[in-house]
Protein backbone atom coordinates (compact mmCIF):
# COMPACT_ATOMS: atom_id res chain seq x y z
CA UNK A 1 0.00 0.00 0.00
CA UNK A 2 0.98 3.58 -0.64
CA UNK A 3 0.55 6.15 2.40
CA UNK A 4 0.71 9.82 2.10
CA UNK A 5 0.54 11.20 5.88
CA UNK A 6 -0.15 15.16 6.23
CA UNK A 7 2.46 16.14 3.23
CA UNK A 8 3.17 19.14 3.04
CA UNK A 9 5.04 21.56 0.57
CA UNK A 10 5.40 26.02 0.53
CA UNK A 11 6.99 26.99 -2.66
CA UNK A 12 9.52 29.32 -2.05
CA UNK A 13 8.05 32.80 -2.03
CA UNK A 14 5.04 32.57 -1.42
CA UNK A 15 2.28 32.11 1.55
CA UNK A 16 0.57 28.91 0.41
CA UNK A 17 0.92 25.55 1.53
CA UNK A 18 0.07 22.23 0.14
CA UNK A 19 -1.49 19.63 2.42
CA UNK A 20 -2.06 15.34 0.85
CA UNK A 21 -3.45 12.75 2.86
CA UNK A 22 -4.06 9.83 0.57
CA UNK A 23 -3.75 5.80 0.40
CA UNK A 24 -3.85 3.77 -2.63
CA UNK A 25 -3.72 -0.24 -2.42
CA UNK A 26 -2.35 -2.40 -4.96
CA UNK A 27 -5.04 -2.14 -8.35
CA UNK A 28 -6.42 0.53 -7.03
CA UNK A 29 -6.93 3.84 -9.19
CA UNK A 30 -6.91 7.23 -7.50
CA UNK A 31 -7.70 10.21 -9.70
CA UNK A 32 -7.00 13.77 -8.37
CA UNK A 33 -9.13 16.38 -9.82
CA UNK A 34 -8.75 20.60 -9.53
CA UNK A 35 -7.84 23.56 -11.51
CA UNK A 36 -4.37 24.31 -12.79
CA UNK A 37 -2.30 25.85 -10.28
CA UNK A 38 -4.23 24.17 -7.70
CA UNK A 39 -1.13 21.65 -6.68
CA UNK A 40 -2.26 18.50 -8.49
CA UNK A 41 0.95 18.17 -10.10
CA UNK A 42 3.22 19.12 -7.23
CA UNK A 43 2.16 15.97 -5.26
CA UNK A 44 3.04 14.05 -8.54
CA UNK A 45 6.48 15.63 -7.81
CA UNK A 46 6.91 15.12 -4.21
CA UNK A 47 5.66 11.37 -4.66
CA UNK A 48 8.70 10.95 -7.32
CA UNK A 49 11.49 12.83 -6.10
CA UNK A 50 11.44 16.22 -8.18
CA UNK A 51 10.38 18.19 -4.55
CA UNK A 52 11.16 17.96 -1.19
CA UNK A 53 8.35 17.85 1.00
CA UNK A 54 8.67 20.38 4.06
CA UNK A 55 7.16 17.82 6.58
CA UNK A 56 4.97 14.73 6.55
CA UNK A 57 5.57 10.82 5.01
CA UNK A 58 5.57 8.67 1.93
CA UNK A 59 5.19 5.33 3.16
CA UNK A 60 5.39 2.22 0.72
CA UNK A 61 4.68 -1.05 1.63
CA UNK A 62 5.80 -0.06 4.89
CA UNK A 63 8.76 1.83 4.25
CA UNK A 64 9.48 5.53 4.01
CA UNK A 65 10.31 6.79 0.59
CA UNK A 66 11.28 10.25 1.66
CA UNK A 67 15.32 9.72 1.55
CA UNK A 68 15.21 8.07 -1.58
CA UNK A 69 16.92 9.76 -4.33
CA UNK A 70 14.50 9.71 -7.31
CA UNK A 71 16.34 6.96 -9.26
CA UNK A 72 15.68 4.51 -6.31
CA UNK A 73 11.98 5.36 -5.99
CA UNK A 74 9.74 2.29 -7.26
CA UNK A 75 7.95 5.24 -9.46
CA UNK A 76 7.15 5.41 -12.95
CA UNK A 77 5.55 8.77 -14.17
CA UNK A 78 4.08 9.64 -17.55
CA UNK A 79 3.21 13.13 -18.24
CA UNK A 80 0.92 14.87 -21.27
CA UNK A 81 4.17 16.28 -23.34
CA UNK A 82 7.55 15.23 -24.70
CA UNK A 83 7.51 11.82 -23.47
CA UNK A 84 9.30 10.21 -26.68
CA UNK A 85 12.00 11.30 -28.86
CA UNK A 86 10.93 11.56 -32.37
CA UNK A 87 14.53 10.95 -33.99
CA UNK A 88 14.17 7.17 -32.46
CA UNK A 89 12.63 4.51 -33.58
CA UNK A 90 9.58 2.98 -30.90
CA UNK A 91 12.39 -0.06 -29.88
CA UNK A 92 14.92 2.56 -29.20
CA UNK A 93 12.65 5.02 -26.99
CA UNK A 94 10.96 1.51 -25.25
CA UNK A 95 14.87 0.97 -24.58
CA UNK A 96 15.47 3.87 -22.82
CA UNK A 97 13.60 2.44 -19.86
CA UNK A 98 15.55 -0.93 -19.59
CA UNK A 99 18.31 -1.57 -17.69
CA UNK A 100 21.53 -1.56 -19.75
CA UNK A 101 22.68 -4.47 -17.80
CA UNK A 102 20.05 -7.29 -19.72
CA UNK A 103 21.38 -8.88 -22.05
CA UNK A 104 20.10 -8.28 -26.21
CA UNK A 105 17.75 -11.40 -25.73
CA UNK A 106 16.01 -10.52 -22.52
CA UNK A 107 15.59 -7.08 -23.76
CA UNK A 108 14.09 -8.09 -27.19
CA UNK A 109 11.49 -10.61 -25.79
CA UNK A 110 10.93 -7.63 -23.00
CA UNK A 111 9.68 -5.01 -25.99
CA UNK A 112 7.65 -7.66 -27.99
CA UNK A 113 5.83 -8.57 -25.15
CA UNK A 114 4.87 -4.94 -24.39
CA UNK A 115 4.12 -3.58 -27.40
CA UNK A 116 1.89 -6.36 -27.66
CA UNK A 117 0.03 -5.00 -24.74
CA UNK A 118 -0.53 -1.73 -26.22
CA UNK A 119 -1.38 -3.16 -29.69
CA UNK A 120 2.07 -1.98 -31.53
CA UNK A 121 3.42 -5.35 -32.46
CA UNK A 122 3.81 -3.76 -35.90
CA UNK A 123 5.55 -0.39 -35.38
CA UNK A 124 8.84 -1.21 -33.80
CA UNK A 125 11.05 -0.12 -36.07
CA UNK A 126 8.68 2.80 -36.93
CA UNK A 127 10.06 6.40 -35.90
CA UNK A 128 8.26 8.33 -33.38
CA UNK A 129 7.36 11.32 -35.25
CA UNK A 130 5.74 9.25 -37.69
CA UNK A 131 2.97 8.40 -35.19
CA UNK A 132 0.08 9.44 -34.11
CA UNK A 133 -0.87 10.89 -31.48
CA UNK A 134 -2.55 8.47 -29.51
CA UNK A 135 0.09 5.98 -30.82
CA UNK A 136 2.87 7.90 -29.32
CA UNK A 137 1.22 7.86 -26.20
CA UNK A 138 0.73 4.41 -26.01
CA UNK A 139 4.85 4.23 -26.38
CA UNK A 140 5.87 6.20 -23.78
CA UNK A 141 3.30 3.87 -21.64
CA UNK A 142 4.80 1.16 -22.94
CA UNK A 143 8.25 2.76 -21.91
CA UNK A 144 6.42 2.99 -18.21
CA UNK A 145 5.16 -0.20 -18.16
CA UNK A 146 8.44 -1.89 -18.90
CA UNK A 147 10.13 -0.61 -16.21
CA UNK A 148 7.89 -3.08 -13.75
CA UNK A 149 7.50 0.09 -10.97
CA UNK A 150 4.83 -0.75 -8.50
CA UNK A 151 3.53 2.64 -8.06
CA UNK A 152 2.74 4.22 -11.61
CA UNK A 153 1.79 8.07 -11.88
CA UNK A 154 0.22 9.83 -14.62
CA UNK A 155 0.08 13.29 -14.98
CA UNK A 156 -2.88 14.40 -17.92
CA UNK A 157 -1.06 12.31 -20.25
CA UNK A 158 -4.45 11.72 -22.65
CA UNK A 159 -5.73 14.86 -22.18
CA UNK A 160 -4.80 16.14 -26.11
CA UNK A 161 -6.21 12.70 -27.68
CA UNK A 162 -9.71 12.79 -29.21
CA UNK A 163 -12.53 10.96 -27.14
CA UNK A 164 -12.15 7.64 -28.31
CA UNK A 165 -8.52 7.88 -28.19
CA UNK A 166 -8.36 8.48 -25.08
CA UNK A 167 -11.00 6.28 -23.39
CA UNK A 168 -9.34 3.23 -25.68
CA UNK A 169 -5.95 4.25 -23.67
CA UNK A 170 -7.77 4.92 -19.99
CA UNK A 171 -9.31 1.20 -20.74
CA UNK A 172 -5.48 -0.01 -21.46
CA UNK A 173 -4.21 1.37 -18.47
CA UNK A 174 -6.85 -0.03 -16.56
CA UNK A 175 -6.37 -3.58 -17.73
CA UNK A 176 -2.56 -3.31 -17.18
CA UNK A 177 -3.10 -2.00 -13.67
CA UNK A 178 -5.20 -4.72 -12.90
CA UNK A 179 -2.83 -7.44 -14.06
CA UNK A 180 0.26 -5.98 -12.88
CA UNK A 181 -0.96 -5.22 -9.27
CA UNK A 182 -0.12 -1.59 -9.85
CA UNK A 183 -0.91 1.45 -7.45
CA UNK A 184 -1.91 4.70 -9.69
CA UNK A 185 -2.53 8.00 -9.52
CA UNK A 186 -3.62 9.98 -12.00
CA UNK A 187 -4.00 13.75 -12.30
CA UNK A 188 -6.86 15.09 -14.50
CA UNK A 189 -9.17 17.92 -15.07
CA UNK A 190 -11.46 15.26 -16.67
CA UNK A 191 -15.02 14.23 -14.82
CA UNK A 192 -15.39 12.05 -17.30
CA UNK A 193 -11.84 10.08 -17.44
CA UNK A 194 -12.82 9.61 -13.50
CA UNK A 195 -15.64 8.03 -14.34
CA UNK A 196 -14.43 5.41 -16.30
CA UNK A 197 -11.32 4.04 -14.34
CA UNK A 198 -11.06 5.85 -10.99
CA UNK A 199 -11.43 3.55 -7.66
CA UNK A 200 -11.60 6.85 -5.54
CA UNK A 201 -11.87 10.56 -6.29
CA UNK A 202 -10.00 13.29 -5.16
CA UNK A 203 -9.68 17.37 -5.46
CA UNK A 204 -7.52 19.87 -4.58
CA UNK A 205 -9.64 22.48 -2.56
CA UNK A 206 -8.16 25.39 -0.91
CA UNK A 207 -4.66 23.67 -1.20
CA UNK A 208 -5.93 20.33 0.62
CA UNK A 209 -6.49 16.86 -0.95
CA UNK A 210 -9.65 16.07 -0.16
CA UNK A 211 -11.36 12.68 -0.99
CA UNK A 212 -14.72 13.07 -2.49
């Protein structure tokens, strides 16, 4: 299970401070809703190592995550933007989220077997920029996935898909974080993506998490 215990953050600066109490449990989906600027994001951040909260805990499974540096946090985020590089093929960006230490073999078996989770058996040696959007997408959470994290965060990463595109890829991630015993949290200003996935509900009101 994931624990956040009165977290708190003040960016530098200013008067306001952040407060998160939350728990997710293995395939569970918690979706945080509010309006930009509201601090959705900046628990993403504190969760995966970007910020340093200025008191409370991140317990996982037990153990606090705090000290971790981010590299050692069992986190994999996805955000909306700039998630690929479009000079690289979809093996080579997939790559970039396997260790280097696996041998050829390991790693080759690895991306066939994910891509044919997101349905791109057939584009592995095609660039990035040649795809679309929503196919993109579903490479960089391929590039997630791969990594094996428990905890997987996703920051609006569907929000600039059409409809259908982006209910096919809410459906995907909901499958994979079923089968994969995965604890996410995903920031949206969607009603409608919570709807469809979300275990549990949550907005940021007067800069406090608040479960709904």
């Amino acid at each position: 299970m994931l624990k956040i215990t009165n977290l708190q953050y003040k960016y530098k600066n200013t008067e306001t401070i952040y407060t998160y109490n939350l728990k997710v449990k293995p395939k569970e989906i918690v979706a945080i809703l509010g309006e930009s600027g509201s601090g959705k994001s900046t628990l993403l951040d504190l969760i995966s190592g970007f910020l340093e909260p200025d008191s409370g805990s991140i317990i996982f499974n037990d153990k606090e995550i705090n000290p971790l540096p981010i590299e050692q946090r069992p986190i994999s985020i996805l955000f909306q933007n700039n998630n690929l590089f479009e000079h690289l093929n979809v093996e080579k960006n997939i790559l970039l989220g396997i260790s280097k230490h696996k041998d050829n073999i390991k790693k080759n078996i690895q991306i066939n077997s994910i891509l044919k989770k997101v349905n791109l058996e057939s584009y592995k040696d095609k660039l990035a920029l040649e795809l679309s959007g929503g196919q993109q997408q579903r490479v960089a959470l391929a590039r997630v996935l791969i990594r094996k994290e428990p905890i997987l965060l996703l920051d609006e990463p569907f929000s600039g898909l059409d409809e259908k595109t982006r209910f096919d890829m809410l459906d995907l991630v909901r499958q994979i974080v079923l089968e994969n015993n995965l604890h996410l949290i995903m920031v949206t200003h969607e009603i409608e993506d919570c709807k469809r996935i979300a275990d549990h509900i949550y907005i940021m009101k007067n800069n406090i998490l608040e479960e709904q």
